[in-house]
PDB file of N, CA and C in Angstrom:
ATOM      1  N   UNK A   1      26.734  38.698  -5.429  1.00  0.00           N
ATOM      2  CA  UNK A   1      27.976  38.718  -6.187  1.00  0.00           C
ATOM      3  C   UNK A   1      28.144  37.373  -6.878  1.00  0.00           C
ATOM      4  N   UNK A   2      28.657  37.556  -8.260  1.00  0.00           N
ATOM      5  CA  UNK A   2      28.660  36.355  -8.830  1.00  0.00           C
ATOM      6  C   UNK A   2      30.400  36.118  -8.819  1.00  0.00           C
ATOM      7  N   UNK A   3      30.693  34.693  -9.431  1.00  0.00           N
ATOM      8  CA  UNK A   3      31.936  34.076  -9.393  1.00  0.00           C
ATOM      9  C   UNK A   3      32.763  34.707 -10.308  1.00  0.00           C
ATOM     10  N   UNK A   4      32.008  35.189 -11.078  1.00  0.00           N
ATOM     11  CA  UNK A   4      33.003  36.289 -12.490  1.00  0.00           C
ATOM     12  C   UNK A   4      33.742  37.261 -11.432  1.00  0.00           C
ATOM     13  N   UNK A   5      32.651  37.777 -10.695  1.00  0.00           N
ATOM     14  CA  UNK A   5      33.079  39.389  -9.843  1.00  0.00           C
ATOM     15  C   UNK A   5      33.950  38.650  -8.661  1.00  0.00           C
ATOM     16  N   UNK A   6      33.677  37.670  -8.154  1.00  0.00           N
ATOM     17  CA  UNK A   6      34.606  37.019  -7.003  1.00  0.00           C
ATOM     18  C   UNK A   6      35.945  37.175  -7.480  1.00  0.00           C
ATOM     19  N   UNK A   7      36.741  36.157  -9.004  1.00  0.00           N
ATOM     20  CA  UNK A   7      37.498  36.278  -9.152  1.00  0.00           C
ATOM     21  C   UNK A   7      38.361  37.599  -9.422  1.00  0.00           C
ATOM     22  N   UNK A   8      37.738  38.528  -9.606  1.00  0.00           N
ATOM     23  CA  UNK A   8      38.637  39.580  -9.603  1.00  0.00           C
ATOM     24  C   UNK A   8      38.714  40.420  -8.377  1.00  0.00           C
ATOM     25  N   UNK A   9      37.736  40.351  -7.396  1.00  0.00           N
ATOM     26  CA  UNK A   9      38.372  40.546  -6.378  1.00  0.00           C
ATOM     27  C   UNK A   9      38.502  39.532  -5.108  1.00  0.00           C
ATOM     28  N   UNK A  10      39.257  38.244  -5.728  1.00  0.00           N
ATOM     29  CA  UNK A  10      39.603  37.358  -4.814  1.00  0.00           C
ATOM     30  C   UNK A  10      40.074  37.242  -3.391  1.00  0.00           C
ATOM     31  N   UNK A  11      41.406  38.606  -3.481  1.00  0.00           N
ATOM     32  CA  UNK A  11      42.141  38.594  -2.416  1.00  0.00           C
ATOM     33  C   UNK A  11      41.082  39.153  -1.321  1.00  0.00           C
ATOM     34  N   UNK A  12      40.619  39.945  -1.360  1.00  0.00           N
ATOM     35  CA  UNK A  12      39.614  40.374  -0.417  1.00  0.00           C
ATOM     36  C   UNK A  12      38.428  39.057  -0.043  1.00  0.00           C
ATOM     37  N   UNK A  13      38.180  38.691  -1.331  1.00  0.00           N
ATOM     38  CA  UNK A  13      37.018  37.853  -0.842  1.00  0.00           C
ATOM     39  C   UNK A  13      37.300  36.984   0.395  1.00  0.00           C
ATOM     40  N   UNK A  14      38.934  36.488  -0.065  1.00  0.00           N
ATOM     41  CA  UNK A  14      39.293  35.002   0.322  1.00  0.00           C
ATOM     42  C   UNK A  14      39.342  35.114   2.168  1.00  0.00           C
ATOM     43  N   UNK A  15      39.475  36.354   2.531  1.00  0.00           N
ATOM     44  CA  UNK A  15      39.639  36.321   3.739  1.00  0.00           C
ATOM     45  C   UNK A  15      38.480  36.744   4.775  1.00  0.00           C
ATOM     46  N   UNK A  16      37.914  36.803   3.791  1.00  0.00           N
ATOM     47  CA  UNK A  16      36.074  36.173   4.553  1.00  0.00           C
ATOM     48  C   UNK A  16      35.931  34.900   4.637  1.00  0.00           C
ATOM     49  N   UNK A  17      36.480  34.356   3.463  1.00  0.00           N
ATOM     50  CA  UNK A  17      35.967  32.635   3.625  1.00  0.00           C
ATOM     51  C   UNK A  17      36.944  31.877   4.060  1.00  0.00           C
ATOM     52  N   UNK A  18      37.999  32.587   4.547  1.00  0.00           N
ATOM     53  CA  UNK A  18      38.852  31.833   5.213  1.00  0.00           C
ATOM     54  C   UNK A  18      38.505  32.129   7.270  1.00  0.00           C
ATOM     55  N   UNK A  19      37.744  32.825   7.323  1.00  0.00           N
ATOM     56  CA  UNK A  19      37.143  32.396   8.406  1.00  0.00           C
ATOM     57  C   UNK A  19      36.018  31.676   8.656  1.00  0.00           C
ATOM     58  N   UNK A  20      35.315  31.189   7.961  1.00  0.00           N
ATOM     59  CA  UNK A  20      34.174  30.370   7.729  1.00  0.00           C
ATOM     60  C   UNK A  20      34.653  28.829   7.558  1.00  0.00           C
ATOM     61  N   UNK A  21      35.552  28.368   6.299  1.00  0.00           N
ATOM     62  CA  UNK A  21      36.548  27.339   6.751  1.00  0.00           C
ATOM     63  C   UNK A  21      37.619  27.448   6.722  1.00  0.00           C
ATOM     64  N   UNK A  22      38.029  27.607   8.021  1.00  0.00           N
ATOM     65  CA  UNK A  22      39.596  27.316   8.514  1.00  0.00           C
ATOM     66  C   UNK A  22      39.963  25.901   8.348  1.00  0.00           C
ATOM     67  N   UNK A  23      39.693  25.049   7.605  1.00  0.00           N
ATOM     68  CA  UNK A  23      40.446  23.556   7.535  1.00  0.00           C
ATOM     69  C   UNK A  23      41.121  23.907   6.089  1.00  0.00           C
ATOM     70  N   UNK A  24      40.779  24.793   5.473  1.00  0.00           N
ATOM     71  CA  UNK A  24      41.808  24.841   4.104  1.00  0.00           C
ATOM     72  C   UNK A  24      42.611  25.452   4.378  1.00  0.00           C
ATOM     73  N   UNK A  25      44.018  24.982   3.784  1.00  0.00           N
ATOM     74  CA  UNK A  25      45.158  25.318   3.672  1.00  0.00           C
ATOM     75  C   UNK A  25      45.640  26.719   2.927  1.00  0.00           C
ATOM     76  N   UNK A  26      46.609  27.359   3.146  1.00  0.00           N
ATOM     77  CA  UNK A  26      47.112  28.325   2.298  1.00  0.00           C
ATOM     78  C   UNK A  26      47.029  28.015   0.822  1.00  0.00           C
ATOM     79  N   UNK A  27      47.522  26.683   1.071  1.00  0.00           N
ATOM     80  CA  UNK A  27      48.098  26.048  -0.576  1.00  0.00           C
ATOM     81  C   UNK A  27      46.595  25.840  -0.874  1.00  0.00           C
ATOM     82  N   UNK A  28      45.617  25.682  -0.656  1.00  0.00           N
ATOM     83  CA  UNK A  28      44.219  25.231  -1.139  1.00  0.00           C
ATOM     84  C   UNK A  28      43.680  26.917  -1.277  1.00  0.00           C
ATOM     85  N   UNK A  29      43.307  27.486  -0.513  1.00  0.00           N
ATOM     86  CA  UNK A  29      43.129  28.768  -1.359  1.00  0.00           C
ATOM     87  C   UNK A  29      44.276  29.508  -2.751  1.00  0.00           C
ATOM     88  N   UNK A  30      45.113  28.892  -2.840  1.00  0.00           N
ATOM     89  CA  UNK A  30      46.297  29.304  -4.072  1.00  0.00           C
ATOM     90  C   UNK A  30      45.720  28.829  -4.733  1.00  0.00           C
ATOM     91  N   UNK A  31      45.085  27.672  -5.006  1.00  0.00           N
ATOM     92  CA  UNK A  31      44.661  26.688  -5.877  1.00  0.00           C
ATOM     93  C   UNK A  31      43.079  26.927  -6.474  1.00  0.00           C
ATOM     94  N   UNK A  32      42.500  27.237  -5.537  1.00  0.00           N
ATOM     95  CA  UNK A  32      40.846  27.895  -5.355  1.00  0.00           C
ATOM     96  C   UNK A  32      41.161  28.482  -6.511  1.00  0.00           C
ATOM     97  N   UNK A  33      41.989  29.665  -5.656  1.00  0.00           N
ATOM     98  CA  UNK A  33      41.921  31.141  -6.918  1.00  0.00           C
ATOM     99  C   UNK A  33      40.647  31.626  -7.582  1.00  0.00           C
ATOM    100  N   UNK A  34      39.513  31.356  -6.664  1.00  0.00           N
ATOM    101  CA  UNK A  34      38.214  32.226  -7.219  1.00  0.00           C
ATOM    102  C   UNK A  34      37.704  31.174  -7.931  1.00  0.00           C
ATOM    103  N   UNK A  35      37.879  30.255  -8.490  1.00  0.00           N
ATOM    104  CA  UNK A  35      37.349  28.655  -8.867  1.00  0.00           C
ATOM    105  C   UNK A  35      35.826  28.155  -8.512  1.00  0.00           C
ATOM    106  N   UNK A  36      35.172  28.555  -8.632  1.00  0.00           N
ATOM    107  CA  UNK A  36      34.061  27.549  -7.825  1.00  0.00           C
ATOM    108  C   UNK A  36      33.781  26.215  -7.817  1.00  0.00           C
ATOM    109  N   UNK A  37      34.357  25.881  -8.661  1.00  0.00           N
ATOM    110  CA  UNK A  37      34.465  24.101  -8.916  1.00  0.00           C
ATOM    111  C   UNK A  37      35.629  23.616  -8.101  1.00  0.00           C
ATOM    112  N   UNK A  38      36.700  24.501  -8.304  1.00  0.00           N
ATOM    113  CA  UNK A  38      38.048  24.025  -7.296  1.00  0.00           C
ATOM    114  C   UNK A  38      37.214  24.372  -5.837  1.00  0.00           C
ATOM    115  N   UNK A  39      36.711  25.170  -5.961  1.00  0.00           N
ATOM    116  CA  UNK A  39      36.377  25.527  -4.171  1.00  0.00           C
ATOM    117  C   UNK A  39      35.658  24.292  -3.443  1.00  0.00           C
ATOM    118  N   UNK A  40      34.625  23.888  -4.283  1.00  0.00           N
ATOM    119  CA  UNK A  40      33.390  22.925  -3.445  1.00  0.00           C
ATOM    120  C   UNK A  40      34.391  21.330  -3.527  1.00  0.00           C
ATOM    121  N   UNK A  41      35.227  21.698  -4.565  1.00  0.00           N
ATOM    122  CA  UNK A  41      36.650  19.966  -4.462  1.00  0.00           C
ATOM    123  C   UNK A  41      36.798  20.140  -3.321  1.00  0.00           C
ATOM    124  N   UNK A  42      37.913  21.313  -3.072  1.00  0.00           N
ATOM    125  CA  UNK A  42      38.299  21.442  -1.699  1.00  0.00           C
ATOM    126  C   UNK A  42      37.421  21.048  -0.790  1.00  0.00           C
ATOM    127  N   UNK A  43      36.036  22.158  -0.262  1.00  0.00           N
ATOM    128  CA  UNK A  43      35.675  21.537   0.618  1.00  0.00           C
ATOM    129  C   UNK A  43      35.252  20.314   1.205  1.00  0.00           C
ATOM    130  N   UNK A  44      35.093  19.515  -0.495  1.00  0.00           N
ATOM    131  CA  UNK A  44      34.580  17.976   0.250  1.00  0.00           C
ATOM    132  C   UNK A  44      35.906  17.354   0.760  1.00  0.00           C
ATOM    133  N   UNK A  45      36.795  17.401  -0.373  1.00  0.00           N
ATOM    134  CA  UNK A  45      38.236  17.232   0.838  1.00  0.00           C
ATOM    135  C   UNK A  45      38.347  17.265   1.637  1.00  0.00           C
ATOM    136  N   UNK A  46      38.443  18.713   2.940  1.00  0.00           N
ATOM    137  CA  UNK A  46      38.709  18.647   3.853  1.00  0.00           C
ATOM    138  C   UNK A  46      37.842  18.339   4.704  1.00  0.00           C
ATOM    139  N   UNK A  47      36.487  18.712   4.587  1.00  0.00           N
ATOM    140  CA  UNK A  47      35.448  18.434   5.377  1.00  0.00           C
ATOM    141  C   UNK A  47      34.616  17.069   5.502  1.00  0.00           C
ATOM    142  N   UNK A  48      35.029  16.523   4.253  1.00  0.00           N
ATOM    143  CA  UNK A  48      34.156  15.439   4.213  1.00  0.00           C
ATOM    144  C   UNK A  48      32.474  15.576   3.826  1.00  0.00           C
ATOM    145  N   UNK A  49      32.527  16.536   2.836  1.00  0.00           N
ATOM    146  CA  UNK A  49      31.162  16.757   2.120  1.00  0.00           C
ATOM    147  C   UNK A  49      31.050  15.650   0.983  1.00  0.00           C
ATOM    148  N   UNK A  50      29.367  15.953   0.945  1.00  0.00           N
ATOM    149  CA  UNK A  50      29.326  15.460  -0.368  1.00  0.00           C
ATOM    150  C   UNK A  50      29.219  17.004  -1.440  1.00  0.00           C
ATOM    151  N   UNK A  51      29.210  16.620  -2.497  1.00  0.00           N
ATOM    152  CA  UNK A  51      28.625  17.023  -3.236  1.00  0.00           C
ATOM    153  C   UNK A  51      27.537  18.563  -3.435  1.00  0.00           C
ATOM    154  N   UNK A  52      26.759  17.841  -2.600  1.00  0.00           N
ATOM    155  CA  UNK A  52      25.205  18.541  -2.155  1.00  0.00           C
ATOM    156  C   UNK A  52      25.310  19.327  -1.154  1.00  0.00           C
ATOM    157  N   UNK A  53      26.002  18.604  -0.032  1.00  0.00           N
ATOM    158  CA  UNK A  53      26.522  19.371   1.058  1.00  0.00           C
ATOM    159  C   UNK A  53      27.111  20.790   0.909  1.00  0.00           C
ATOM    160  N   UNK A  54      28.514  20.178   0.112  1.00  0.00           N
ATOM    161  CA  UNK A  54      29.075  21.237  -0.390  1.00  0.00           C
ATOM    162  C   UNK A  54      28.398  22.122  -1.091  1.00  0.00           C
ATOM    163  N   UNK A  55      27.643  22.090  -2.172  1.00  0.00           N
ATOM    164  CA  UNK A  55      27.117  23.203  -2.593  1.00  0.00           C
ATOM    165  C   UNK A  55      26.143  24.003  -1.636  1.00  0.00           C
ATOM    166  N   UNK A  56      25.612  23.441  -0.651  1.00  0.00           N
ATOM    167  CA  UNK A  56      24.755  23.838   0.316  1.00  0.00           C
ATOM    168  C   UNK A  56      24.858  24.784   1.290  1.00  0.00           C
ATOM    169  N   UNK A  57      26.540  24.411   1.167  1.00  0.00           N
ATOM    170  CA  UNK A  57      27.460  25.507   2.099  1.00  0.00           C
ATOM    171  C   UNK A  57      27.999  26.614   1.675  1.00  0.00           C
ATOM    172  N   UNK A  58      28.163  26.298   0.523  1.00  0.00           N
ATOM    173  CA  UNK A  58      28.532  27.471  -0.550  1.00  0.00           C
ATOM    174  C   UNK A  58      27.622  28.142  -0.522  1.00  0.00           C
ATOM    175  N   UNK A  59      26.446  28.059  -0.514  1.00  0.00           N
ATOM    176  CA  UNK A  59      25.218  28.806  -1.311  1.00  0.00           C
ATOM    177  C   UNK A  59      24.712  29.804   0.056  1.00  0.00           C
ATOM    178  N   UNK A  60      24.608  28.716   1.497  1.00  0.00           N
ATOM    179  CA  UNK A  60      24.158  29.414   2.560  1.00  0.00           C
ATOM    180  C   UNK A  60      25.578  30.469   2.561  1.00  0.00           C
ATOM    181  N   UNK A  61      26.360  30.594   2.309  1.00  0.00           N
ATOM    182  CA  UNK A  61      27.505  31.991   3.067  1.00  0.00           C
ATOM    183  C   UNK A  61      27.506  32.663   1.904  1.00  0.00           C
ATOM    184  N   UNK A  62      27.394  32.332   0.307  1.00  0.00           N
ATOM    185  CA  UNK A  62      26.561  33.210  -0.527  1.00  0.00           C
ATOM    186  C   UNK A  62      25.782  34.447   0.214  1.00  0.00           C
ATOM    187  N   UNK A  63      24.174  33.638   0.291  1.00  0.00           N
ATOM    188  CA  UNK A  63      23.419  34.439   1.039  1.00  0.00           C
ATOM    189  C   UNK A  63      23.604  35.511   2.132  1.00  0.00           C
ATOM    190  N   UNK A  64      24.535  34.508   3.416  1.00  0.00           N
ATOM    191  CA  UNK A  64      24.589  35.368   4.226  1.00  0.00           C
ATOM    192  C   UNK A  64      25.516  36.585   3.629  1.00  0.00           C
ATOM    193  N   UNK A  65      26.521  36.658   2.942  1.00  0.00           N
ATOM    194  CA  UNK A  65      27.160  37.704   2.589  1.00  0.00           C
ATOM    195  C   UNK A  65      26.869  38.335   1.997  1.00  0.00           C
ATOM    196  N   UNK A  66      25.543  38.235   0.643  1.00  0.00           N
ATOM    197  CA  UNK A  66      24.367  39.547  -0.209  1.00  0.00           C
ATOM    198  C   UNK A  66      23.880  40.674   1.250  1.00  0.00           C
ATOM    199  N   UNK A  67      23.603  39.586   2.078  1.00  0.00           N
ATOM    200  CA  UNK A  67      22.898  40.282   3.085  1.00  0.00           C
ATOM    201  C   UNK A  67      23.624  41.497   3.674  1.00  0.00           C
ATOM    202  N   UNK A  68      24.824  41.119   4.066  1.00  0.00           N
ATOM    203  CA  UNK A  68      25.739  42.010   4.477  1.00  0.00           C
ATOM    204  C   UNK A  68      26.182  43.153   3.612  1.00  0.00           C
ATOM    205  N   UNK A  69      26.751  42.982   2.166  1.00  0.00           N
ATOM    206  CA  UNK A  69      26.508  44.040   1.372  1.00  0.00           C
ATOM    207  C   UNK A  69      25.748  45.240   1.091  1.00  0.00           C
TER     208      UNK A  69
END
C-alpha cells in the first residue's frame, strides 16, 4: 500500500500504527493525517530517531503489513 492509498483510508490505518508506537499522541496522529513526512517528524520526536532510523521503521511495518494483506 502506498501513502496516496494510506491517506484515504487513514482512520483505519492509524489504528494499526498506533499500536506499534504508542509514544504518539492523539494530537500527533491529527497532525500525521496520512503525511509521511509529518509521520517520520513525529517519530524522531518522540522516539529519538534519526532520520535513517526513522525511515527504517517505517519501511520494516510497511513490510510487515504487505505481508499481512
Amino acid at each position: 500500500m502506498n501513502w496516496d492509498q494510506m491517506e484515504g483510508q487513514w482512520k483505519q490505518i492509524k489504528g494499526k500504527m498506533k499500536q506499534r508506537w504508542g509514544k504518539l499522541t492523539d494530537s500527533d496522529w491529527d497532525m500525521i493525517a496520512g503525511k509521511r513526512d509529518e509521520f517520520l517528524g513525529r517519530l524522531q520526536e518522540r522516539y529519538g530517531y534519526s532520520r535513517e532510523q526513522a525511515e527504517r521503521e517505517l519501511t520494516d511495518w510497511e513490510r510487515s503489513q504487505s505481508k499481512v494483506a
